[in-house]
C-alpha atoms as a PDB file:
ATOM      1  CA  UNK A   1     150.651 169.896 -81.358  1.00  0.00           C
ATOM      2  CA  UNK A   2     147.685 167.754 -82.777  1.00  0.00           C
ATOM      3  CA  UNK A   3     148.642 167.234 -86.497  1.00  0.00           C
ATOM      4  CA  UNK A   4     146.581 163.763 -87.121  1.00  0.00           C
ATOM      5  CA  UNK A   5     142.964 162.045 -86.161  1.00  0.00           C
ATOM      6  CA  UNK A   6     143.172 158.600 -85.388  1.00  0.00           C
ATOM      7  CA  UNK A   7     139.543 157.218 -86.878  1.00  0.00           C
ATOM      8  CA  UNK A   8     138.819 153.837 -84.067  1.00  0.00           C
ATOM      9  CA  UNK A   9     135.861 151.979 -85.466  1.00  0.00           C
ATOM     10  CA  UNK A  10     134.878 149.350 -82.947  1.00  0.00           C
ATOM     11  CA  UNK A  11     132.054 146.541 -81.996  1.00  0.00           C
ATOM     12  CA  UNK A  12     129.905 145.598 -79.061  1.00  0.00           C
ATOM     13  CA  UNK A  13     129.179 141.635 -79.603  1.00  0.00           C
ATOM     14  CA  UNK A  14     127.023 140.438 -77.034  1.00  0.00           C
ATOM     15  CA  UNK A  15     125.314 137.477 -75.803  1.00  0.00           C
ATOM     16  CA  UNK A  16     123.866 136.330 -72.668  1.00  0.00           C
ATOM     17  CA  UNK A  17     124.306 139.768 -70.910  1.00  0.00           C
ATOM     18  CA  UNK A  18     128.017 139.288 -71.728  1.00  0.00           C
ATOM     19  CA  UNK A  19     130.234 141.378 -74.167  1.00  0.00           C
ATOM     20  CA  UNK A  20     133.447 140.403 -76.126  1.00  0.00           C
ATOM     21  CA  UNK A  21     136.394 141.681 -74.678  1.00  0.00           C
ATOM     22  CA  UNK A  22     140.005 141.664 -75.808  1.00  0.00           C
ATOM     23  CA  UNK A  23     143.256 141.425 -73.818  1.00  0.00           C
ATOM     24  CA  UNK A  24     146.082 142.965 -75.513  1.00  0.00           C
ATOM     25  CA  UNK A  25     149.208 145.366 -75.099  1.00  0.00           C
ATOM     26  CA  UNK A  26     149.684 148.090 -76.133  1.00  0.00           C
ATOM     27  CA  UNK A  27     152.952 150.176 -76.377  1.00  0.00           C
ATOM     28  CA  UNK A  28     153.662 147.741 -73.079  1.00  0.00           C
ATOM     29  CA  UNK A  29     150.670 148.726 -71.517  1.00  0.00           C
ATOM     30  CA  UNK A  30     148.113 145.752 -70.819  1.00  0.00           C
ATOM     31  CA  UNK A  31     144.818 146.559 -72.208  1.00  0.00           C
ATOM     32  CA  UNK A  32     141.787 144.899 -72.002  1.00  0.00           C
ATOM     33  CA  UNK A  33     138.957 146.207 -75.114  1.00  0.00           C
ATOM     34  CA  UNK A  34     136.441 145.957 -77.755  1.00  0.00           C
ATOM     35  CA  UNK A  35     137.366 144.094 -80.746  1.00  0.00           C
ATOM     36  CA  UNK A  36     138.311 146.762 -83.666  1.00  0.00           C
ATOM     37  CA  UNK A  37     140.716 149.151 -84.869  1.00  0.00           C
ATOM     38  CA  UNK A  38     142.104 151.994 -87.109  1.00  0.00           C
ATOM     39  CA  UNK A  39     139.924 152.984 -90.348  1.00  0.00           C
ATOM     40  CA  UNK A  40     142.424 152.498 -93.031  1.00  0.00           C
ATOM     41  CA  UNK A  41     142.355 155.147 -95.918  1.00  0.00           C
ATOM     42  CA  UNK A  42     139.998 154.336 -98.648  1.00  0.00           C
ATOM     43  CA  UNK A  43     137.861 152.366 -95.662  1.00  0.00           C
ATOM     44  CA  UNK A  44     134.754 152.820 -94.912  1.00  0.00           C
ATOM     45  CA  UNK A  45     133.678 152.403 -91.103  1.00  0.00           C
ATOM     46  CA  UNK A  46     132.128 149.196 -91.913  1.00  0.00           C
ATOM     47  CA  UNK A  47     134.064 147.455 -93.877  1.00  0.00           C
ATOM     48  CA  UNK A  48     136.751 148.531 -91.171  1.00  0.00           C
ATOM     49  CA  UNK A  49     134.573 146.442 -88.568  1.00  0.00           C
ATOM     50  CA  UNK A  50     134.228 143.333 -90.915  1.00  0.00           C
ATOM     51  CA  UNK A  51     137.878 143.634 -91.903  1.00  0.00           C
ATOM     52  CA  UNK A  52     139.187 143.664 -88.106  1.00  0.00           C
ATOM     53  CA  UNK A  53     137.048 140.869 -87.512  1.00  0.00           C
ATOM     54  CA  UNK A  54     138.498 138.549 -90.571  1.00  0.00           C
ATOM     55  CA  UNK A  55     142.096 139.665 -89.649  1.00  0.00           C
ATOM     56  CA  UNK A  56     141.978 139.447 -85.323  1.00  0.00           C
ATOM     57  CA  UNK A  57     139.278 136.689 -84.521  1.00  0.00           C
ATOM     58  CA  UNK A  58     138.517 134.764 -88.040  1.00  0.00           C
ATOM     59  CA  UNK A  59     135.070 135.556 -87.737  1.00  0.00           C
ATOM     60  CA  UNK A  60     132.398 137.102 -89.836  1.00  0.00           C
ATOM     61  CA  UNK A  61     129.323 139.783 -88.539  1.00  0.00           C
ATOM     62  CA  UNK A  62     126.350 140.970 -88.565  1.00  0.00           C
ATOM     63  CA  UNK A  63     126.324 144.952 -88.134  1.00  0.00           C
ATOM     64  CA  UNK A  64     122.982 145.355 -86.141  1.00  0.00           C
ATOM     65  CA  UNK A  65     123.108 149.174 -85.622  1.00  0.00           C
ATOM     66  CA  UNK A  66     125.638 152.063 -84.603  1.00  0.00           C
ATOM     67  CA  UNK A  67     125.830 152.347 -80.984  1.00  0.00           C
ATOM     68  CA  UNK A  68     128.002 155.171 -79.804  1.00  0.00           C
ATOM     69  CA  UNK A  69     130.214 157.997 -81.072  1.00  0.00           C
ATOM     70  CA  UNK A  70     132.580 159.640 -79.157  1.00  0.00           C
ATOM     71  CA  UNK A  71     131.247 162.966 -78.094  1.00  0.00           C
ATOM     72  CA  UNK A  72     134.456 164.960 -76.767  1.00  0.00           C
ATOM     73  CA  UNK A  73     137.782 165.699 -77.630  1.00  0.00           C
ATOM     74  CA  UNK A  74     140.258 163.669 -76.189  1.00  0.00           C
ATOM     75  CA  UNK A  75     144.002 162.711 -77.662  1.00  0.00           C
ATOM     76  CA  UNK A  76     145.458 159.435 -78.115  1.00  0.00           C
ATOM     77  CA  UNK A  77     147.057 158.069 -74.540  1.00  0.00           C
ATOM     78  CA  UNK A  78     149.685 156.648 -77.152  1.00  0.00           C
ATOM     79  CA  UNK A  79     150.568 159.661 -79.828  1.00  0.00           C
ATOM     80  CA  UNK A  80     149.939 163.053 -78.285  1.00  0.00           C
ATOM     81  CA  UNK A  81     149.930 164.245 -81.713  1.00  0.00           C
ATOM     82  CA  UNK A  82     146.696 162.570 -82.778  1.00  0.00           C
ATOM     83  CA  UNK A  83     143.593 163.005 -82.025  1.00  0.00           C
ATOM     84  CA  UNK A  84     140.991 160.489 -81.560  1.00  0.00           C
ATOM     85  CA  UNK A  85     137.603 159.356 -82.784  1.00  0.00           C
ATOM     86  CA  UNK A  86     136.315 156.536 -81.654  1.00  0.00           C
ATOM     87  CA  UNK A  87     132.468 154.576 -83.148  1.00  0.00           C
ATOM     88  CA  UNK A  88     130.867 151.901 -81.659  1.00  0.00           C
ATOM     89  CA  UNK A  89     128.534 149.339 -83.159  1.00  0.00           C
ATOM     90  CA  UNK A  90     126.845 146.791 -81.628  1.00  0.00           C
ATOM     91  CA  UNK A  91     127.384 143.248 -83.675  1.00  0.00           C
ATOM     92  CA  UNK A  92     126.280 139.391 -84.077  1.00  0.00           C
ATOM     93  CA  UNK A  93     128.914 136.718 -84.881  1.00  0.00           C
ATOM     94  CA  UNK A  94     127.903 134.688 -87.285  1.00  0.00           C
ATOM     95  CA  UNK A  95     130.358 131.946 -87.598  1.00  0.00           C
ATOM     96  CA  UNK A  96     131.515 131.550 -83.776  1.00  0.00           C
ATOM     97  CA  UNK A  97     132.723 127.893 -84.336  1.00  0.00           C
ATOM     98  CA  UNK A  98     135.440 129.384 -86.418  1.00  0.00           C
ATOM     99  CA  UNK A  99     136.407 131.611 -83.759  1.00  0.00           C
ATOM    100  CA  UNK A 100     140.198 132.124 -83.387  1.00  0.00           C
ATOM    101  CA  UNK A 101     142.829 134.793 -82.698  1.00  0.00           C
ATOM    102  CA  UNK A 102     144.767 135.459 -85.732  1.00  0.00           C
ATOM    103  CA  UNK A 103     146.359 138.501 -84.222  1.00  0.00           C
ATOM    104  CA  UNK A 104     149.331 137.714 -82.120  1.00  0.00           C
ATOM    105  CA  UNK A 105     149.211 140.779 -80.226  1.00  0.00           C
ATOM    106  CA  UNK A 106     145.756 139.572 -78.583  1.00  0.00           C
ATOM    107  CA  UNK A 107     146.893 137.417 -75.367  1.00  0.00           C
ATOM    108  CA  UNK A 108     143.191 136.531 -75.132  1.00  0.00           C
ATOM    109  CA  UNK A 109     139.338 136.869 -75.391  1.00  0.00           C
ATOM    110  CA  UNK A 110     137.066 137.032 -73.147  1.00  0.00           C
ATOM    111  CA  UNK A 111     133.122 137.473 -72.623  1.00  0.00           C
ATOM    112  CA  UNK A 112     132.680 139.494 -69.408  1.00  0.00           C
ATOM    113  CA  UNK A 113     128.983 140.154 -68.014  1.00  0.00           C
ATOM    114  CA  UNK A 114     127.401 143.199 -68.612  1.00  0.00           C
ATOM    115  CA  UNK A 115     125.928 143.324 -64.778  1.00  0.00           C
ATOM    116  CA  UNK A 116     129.288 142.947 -63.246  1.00  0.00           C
ATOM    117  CA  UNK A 117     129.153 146.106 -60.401  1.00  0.00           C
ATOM    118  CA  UNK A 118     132.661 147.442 -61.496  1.00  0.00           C
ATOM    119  CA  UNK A 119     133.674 148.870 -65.144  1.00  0.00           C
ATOM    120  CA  UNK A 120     136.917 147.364 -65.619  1.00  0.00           C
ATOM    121  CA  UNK A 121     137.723 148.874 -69.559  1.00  0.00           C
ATOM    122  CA  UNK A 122     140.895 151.374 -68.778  1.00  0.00           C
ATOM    123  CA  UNK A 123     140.213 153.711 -71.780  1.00  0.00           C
ATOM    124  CA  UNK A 124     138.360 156.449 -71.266  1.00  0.00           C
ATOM    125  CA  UNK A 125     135.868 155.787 -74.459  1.00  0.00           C
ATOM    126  CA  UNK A 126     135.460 152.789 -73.866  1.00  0.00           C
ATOM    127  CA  UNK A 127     134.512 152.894 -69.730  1.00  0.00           C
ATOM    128  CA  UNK A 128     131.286 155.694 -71.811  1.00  0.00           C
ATOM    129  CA  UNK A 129     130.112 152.404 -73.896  1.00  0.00           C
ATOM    130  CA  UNK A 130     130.293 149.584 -71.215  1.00  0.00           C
ATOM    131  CA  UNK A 131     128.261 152.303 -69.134  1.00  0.00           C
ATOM    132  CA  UNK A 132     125.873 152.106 -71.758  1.00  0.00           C
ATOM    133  CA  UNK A 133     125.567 148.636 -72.466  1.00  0.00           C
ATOM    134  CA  UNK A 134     124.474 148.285 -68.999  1.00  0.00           C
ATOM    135  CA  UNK A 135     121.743 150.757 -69.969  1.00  0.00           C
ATOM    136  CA  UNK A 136     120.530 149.048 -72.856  1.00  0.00           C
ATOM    137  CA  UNK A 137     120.898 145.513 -71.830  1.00  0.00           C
ATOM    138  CA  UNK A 138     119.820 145.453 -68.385  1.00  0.00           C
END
């Protein structure tokens, strides 16, 4: 039974027809994702965004507009008793030289290109938003 929603709030940095990627695990699954996380109660989604930023990469942004928001139902691949809702927002980094993963649980970073043929994010959310990233910045 779904008893919870599980609010994802994450960004889309790109450069070079190349987007920020993450590769993490996850309840000893590998995962490879956006930067972001969980809203936090009291949060608001942007302040979520700059917060995840500070605490994973020691970075600051620039929020240049909302991107995507999941459209369908769909329940956590981790929890089945939450539900999930994921947003998207497509981001600058302002202060790349400081650049470094704080977050022990990230193995590494990566900038993959937006024109590679394949779509190689495992989450289903997330495969929807490289999709359109290759829409946008192609």
């Amino acid at each position: 039974m779904i008893d919870k929603i599980n609010i994802r709030v994450y960004a889309c940095a790109v450069k070079d027809k190349q987007v920020l990627t993450l590769f993490e695990e996850y309840a000893g699954e590998p995962l490879m994702k956006f930067p972001g996380g969980g809203l936090e109660y009291g949060e608001g989604v942007l302040e979520c965004l700059h917060r995840e930023f500070d605490e994973e990469l020691n970075v600051k942004i620039n929020v240049l507009e909302h991107f995507y928001t999941q459209e369908n139902f769909l329940v956590s691949r981790f929890r089945e008793n939450e539900q999930l809702l994921t947003i998207y927002y497509i981001v600058d980094i302002i202060n790349e030289e400081d650049f470094i993963i704080m977050d022990p649980c990230i193995e590494k970073t990566e900038w993959i290109d937006i024109d590679r043929p394949d779509n190689p994010f495992p989450l289903p959310i997330d495969k929807i938003v490289f999709d359109k990233l290759k829409e946008k910045f192609l």
